[in-house]
PDB file of N, CA and C in Angstrom:
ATOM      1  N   UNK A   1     -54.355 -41.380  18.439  1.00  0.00           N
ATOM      2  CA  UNK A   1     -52.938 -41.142  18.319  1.00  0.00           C
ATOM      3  C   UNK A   1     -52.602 -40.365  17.041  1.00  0.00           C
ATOM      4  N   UNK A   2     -53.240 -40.806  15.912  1.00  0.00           N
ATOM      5  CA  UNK A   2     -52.910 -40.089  14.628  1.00  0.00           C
ATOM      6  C   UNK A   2     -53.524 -38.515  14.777  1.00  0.00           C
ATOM      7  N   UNK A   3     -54.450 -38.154  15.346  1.00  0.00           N
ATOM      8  CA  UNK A   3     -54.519 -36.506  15.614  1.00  0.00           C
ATOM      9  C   UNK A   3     -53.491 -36.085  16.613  1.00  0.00           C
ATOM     10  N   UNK A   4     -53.192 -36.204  17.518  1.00  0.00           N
ATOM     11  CA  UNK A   4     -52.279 -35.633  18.210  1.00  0.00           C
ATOM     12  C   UNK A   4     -51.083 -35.004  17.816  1.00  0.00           C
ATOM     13  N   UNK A   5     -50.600 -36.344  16.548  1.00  0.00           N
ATOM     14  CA  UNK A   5     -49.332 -36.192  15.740  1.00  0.00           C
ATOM     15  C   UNK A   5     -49.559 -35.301  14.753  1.00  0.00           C
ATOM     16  N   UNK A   6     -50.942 -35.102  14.188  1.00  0.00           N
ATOM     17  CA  UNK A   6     -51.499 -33.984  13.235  1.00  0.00           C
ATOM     18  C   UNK A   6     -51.302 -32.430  13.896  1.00  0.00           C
ATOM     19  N   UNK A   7     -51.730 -32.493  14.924  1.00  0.00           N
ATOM     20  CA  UNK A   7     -51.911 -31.591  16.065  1.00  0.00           C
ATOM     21  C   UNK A   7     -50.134 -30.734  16.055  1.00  0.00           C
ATOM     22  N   UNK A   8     -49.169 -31.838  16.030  1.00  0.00           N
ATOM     23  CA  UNK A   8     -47.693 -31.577  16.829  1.00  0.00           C
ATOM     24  C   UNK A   8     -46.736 -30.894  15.043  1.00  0.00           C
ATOM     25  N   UNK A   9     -47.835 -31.100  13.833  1.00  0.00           N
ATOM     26  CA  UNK A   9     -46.768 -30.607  12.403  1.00  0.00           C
ATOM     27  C   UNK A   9     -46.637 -29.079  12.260  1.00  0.00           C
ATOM     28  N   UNK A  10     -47.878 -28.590  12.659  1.00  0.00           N
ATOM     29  CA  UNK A  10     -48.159 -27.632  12.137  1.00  0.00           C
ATOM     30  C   UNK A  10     -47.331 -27.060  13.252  1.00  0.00           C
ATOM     31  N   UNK A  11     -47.035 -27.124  14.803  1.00  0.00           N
ATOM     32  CA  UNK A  11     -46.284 -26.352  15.401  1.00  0.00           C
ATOM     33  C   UNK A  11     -44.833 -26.631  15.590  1.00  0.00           C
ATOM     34  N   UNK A  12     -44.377 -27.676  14.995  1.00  0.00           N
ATOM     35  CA  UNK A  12     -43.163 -28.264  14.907  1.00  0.00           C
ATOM     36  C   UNK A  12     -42.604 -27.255  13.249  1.00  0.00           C
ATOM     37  N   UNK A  13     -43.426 -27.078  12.311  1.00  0.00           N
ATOM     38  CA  UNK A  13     -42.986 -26.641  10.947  1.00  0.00           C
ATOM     39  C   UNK A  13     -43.296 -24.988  11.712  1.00  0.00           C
ATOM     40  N   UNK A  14     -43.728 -24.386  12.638  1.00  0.00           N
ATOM     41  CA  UNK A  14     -43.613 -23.376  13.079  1.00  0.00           C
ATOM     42  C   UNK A  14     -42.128 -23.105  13.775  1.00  0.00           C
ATOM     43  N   UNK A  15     -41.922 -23.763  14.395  1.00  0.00           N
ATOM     44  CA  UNK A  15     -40.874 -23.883  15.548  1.00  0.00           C
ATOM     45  C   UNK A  15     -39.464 -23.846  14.310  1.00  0.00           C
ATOM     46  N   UNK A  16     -39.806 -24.545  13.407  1.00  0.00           N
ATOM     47  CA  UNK A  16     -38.596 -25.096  12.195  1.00  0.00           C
ATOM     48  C   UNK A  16     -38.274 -23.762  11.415  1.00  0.00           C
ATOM     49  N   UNK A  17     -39.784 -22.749  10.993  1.00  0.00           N
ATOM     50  CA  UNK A  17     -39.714 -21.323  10.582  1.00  0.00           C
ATOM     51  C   UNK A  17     -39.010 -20.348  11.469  1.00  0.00           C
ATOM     52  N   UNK A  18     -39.630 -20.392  12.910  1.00  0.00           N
ATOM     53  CA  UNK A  18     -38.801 -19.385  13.565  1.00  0.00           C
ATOM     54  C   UNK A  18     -37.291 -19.610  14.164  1.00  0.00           C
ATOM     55  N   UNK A  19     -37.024 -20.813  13.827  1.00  0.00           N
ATOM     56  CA  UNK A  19     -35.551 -20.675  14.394  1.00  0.00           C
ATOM     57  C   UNK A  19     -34.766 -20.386  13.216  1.00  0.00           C
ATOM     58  N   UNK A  20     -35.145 -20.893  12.090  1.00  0.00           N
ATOM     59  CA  UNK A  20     -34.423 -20.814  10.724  1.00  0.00           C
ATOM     60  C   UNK A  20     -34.637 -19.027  10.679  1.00  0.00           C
ATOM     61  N   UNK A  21     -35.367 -18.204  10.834  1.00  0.00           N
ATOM     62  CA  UNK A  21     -35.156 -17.048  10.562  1.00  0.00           C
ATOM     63  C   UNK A  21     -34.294 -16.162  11.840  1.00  0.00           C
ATOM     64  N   UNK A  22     -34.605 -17.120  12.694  1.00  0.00           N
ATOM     65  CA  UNK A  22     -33.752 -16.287  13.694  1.00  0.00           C
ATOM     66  C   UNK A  22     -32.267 -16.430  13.499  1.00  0.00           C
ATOM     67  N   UNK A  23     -32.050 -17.702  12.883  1.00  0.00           N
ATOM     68  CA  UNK A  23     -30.292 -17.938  12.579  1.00  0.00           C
ATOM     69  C   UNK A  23     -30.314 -17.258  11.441  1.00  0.00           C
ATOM     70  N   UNK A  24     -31.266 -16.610  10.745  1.00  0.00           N
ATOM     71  CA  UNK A  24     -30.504 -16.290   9.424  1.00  0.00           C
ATOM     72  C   UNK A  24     -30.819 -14.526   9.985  1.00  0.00           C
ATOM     73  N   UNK A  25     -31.304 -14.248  10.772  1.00  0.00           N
ATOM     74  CA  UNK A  25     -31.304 -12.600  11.502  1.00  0.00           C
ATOM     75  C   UNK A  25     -29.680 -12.879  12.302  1.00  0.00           C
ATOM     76  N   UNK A  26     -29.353 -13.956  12.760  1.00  0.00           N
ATOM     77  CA  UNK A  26     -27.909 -13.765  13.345  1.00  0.00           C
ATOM     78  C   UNK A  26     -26.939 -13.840  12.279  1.00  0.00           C
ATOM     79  N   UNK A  27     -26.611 -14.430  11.676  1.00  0.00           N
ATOM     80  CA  UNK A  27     -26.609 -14.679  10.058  1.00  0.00           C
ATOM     81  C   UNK A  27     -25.800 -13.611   9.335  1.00  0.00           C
ATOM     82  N   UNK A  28     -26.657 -12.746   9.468  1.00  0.00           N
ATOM     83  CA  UNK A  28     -27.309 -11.189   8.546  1.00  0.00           C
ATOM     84  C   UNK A  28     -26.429 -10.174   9.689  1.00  0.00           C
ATOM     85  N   UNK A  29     -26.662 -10.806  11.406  1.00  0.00           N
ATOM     86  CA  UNK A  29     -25.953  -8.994  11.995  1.00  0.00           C
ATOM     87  C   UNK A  29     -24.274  -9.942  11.852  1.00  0.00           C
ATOM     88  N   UNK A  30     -23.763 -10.999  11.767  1.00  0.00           N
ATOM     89  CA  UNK A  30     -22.383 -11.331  11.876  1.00  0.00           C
ATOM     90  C   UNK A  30     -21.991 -10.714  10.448  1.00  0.00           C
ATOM     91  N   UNK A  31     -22.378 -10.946   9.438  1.00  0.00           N
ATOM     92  CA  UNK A  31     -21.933 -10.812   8.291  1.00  0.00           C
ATOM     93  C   UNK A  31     -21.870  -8.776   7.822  1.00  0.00           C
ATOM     94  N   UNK A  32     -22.631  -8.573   8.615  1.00  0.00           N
ATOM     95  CA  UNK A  32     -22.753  -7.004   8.314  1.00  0.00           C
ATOM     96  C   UNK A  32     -21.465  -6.570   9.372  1.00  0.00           C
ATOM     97  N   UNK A  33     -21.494  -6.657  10.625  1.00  0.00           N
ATOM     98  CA  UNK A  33     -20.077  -6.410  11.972  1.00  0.00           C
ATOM     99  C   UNK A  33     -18.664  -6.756  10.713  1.00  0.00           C
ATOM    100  N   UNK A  34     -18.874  -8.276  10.540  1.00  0.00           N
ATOM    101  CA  UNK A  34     -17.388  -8.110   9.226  1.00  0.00           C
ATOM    102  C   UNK A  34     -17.462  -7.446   8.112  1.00  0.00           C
ATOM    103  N   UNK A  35     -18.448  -7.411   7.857  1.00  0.00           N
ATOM    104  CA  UNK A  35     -18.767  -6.148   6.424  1.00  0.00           C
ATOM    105  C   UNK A  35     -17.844  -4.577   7.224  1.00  0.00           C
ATOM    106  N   UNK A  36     -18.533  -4.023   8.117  1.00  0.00           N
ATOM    107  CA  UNK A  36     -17.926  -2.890   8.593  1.00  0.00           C
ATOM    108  C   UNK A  36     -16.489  -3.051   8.620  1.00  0.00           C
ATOM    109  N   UNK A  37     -16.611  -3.910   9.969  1.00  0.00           N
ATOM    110  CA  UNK A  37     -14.731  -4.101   9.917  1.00  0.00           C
ATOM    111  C   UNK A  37     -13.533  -4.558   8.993  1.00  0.00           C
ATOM    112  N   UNK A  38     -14.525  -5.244   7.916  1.00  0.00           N
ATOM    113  CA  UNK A  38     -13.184  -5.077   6.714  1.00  0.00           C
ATOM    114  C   UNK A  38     -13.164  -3.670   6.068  1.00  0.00           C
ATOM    115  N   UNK A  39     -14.174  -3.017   6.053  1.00  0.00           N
ATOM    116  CA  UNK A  39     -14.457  -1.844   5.689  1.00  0.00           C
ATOM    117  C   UNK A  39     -13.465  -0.862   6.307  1.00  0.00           C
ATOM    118  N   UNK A  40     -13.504  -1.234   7.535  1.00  0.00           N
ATOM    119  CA  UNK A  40     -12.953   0.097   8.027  1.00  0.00           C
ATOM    120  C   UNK A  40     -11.384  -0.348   8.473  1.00  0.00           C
ATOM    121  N   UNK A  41     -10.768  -1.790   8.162  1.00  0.00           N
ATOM    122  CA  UNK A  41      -9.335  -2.248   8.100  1.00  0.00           C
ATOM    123  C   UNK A  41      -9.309  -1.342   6.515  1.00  0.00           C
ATOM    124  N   UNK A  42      -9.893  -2.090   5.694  1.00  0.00           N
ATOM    125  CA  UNK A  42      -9.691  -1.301   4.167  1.00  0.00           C
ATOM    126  C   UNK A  42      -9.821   1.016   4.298  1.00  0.00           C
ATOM    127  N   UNK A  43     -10.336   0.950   4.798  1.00  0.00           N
ATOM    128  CA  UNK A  43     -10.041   2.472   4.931  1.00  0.00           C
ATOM    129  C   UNK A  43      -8.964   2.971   5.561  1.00  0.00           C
ATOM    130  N   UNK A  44      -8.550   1.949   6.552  1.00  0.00           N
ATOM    131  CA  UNK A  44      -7.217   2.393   7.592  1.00  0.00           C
ATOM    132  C   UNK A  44      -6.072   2.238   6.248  1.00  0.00           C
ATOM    133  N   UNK A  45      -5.702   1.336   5.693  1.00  0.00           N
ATOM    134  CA  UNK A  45      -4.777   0.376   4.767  1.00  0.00           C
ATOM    135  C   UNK A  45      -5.111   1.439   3.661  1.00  0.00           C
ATOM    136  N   UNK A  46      -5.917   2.222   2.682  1.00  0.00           N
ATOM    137  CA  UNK A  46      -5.792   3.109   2.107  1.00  0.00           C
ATOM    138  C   UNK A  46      -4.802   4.288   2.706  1.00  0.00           C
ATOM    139  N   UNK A  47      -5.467   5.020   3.823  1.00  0.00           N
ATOM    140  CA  UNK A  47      -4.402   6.177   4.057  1.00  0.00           C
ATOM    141  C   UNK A  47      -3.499   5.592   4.351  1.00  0.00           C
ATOM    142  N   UNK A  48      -2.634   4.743   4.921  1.00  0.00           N
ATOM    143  CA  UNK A  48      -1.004   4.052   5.366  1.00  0.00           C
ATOM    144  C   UNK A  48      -1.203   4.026   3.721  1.00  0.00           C
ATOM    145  N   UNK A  49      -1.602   3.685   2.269  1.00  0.00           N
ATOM    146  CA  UNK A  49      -0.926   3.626   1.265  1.00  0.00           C
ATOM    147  C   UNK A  49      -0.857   5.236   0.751  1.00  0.00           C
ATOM    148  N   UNK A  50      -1.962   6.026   1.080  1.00  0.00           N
ATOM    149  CA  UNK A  50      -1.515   7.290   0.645  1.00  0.00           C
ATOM    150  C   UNK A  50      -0.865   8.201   1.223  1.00  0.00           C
ATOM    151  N   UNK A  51      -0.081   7.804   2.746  1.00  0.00           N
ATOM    152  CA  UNK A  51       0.385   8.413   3.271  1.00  0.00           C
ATOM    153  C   UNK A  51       2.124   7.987   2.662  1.00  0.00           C
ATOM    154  N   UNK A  52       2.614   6.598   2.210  1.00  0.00           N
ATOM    155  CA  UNK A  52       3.187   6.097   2.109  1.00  0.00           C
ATOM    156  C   UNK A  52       3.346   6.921   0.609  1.00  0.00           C
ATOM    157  N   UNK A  53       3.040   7.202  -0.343  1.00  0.00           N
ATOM    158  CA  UNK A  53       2.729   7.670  -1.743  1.00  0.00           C
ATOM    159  C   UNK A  53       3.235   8.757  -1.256  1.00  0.00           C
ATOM    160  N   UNK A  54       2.999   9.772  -0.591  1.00  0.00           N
ATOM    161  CA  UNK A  54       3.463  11.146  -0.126  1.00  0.00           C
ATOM    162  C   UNK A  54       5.012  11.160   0.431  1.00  0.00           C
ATOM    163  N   UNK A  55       4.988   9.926   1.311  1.00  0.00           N
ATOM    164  CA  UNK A  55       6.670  10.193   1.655  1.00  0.00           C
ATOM    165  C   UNK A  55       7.757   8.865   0.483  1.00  0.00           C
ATOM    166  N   UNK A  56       6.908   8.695  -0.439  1.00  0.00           N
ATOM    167  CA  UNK A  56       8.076   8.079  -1.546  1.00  0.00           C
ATOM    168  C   UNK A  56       8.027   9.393  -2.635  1.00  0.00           C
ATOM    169  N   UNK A  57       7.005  10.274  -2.943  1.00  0.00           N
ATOM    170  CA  UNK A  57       7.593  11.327  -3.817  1.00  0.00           C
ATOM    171  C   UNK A  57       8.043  12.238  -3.240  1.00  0.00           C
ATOM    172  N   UNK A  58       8.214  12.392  -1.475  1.00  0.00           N
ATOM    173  CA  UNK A  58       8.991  13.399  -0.900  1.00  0.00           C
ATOM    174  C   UNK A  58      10.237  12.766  -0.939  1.00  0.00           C
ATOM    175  N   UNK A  59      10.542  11.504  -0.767  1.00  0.00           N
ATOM    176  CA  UNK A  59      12.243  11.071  -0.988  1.00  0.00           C
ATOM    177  C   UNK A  59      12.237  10.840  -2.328  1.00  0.00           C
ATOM    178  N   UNK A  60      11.907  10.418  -3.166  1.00  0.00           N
ATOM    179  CA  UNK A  60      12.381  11.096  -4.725  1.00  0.00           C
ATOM    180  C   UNK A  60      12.572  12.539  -5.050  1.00  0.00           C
ATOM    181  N   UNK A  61      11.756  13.226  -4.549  1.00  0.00           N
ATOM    182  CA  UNK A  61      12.102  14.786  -4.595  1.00  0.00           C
ATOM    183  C   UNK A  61      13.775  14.918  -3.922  1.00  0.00           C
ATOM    184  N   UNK A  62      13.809  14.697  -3.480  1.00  0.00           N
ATOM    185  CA  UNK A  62      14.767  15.002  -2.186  1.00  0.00           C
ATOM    186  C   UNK A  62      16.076  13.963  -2.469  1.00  0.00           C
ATOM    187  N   UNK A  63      16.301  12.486  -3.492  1.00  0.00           N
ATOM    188  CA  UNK A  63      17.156  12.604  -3.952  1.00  0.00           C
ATOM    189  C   UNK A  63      17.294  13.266  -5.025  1.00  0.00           C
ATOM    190  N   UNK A  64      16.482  13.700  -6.021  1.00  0.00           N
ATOM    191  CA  UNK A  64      16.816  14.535  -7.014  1.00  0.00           C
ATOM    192  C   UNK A  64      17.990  16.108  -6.531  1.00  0.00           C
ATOM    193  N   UNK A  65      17.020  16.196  -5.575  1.00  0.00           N
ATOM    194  CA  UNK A  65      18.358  17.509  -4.926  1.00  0.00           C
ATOM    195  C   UNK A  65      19.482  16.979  -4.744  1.00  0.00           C
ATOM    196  N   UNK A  66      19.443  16.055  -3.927  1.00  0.00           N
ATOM    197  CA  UNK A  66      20.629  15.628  -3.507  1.00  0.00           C
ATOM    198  C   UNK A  66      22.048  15.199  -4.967  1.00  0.00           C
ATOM    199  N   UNK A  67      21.523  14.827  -5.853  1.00  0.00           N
ATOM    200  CA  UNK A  67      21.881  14.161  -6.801  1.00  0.00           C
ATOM    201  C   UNK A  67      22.040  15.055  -8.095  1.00  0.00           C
ATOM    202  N   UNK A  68      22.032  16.709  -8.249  1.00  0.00           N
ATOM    203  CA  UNK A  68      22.168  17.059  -8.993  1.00  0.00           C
ATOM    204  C   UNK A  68      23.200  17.538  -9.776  1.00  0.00           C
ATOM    205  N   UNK A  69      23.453  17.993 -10.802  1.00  0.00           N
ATOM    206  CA  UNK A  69      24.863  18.267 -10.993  1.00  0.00           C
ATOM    207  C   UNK A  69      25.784  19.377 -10.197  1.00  0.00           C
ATOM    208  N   UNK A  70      24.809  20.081 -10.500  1.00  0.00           N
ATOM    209  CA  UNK A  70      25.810  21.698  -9.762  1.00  0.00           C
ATOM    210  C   UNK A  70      25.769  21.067  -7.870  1.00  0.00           C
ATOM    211  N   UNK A  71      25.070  20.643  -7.578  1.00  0.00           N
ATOM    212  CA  UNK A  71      24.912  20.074  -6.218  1.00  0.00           C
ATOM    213  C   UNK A  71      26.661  19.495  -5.744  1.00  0.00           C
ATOM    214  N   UNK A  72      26.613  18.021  -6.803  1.00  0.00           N
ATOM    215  CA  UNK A  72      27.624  17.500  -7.069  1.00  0.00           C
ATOM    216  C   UNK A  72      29.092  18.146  -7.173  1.00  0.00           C
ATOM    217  N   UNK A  73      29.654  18.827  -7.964  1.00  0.00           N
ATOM    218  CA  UNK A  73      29.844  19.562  -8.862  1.00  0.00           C
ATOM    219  C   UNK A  73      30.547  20.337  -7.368  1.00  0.00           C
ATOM    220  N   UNK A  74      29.855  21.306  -6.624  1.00  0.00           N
ATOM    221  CA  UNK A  74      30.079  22.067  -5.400  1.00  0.00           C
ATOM    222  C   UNK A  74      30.910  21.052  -4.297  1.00  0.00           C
ATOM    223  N   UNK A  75      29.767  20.007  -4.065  1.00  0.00           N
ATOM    224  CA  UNK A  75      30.761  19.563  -3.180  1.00  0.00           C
ATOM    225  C   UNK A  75      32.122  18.594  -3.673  1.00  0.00           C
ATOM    226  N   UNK A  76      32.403  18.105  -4.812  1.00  0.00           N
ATOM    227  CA  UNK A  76      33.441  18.340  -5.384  1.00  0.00           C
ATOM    228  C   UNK A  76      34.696  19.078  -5.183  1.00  0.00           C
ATOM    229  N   UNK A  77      34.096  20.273  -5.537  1.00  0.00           N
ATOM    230  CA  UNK A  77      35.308  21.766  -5.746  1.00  0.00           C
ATOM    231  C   UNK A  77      35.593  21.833  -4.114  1.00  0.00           C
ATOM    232  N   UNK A  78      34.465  21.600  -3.448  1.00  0.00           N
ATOM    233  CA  UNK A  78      34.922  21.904  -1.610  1.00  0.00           C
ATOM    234  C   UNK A  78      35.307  21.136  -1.437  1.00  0.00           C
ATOM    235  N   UNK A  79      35.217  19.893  -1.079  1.00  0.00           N
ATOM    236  CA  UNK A  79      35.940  18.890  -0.043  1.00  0.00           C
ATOM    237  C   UNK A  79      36.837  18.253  -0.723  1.00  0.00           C
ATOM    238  N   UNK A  80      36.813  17.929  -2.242  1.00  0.00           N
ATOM    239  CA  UNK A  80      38.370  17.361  -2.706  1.00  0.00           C
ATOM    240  C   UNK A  80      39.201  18.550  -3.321  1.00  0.00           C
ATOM    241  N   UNK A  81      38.550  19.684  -3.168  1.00  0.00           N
ATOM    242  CA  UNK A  81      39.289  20.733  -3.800  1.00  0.00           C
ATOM    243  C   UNK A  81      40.120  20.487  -5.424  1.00  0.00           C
ATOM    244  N   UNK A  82      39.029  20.040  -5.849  1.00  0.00           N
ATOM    245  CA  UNK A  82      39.419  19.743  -7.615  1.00  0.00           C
ATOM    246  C   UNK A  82      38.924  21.443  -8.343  1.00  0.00           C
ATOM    247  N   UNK A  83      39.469  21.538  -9.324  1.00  0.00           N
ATOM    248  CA  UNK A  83      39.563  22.297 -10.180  1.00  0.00           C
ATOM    249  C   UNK A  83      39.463  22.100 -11.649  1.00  0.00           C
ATOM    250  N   UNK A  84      38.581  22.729 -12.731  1.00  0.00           N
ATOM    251  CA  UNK A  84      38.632  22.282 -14.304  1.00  0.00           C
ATOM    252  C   UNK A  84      40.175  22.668 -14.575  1.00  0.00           C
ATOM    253  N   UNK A  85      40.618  21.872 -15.345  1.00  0.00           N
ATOM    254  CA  UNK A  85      42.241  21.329 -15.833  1.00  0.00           C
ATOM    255  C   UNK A  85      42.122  22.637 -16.831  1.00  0.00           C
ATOM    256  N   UNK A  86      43.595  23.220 -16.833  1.00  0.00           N
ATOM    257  CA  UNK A  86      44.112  24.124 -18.140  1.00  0.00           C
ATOM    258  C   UNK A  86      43.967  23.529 -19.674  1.00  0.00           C
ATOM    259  N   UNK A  87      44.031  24.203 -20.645  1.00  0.00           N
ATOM    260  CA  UNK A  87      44.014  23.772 -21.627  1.00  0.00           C
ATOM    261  C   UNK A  87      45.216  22.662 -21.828  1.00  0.00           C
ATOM    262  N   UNK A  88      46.703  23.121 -21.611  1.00  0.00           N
ATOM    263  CA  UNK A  88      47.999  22.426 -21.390  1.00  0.00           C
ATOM    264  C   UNK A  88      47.943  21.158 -20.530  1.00  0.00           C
ATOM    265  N   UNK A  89      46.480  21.073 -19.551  1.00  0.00           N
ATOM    266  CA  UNK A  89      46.870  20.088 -18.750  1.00  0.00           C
ATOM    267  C   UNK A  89      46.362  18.420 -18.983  1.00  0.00           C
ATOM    268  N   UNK A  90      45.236  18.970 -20.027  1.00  0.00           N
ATOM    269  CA  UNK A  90      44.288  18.302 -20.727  1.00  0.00           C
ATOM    270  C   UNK A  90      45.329  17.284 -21.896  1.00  0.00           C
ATOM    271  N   UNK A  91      44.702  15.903 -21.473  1.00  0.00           N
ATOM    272  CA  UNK A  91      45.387  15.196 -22.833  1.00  0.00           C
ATOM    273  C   UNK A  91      44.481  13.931 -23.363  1.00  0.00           C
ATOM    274  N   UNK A  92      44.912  13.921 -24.792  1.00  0.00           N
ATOM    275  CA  UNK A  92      43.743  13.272 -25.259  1.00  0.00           C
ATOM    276  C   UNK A  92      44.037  11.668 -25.774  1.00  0.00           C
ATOM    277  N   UNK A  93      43.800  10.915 -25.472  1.00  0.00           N
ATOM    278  CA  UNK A  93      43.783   9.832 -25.439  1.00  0.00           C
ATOM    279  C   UNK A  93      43.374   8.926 -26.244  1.00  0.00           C
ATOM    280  N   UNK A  94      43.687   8.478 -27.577  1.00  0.00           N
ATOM    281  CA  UNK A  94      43.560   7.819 -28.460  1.00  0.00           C
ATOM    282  C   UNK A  94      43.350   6.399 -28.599  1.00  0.00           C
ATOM    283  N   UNK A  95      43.116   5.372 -29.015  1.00  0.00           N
ATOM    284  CA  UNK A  95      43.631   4.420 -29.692  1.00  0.00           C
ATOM    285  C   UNK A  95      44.819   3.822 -29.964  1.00  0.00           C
ATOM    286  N   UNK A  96      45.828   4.604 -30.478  1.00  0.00           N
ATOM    287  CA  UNK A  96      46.737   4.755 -31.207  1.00  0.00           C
ATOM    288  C   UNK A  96      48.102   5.031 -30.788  1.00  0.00           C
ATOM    289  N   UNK A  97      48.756   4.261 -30.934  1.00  0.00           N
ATOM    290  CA  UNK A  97      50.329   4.376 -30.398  1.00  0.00           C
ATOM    291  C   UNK A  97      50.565   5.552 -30.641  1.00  0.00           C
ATOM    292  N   UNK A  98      52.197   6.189 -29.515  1.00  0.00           N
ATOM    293  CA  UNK A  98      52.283   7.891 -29.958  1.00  0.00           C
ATOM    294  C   UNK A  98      53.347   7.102 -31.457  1.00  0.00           C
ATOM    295  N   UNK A  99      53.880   8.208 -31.816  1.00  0.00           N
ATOM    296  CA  UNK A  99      54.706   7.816 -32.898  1.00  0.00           C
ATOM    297  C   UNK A  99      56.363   7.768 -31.860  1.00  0.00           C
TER     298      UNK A  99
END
């Protein structure tokens, strides 16, 4: 009886080697598949941020136009039809009681 059981270590500590390397070969391809695919979520999520970078300094560009003085200034003079005041029309405003 005691050889038989001698007989059953050496292929039992075989059996114990090849499954342990076979889970760690499955192991190894799961961990590489999420390696890629965070990889390639992280490459998608870069361009959406540099595409995103391109259309926030195209709308900063673009209120700067919008927002400039003479810009301002124009549509002003057109649609409320204001005008710079005469010298006479101008008054200056103090502090100070008139007398």
């Amino acid at each position: 009886m005691p050889s038989s059981r001698h007989n059953l270590l050496p292929g039992l500590a075989l059996l114990t080697v090849g499954l342990s390397v076979v889970g760690s070969a499955v192991m190894l391809v799961n961990a590489k598949h999420q390696s890629r695919t965070l990889f390639l979520r992280l490459e998608r999520l870069k361009e959406a941020r540099d595409q995103l970078q391109i259309d926030w300094g195209r709308l900063q560009l673009e209120q700067s136009t919008w927002a400039t003085h003479g810009r301002v200034e124009a549509i002003v003079r057109e649609r409320l039809s204001m005008v710079d005041p005469s010298s006479d029309e101008i008054v200056l405003v103090t502090g100070e009681e008139p007398d």
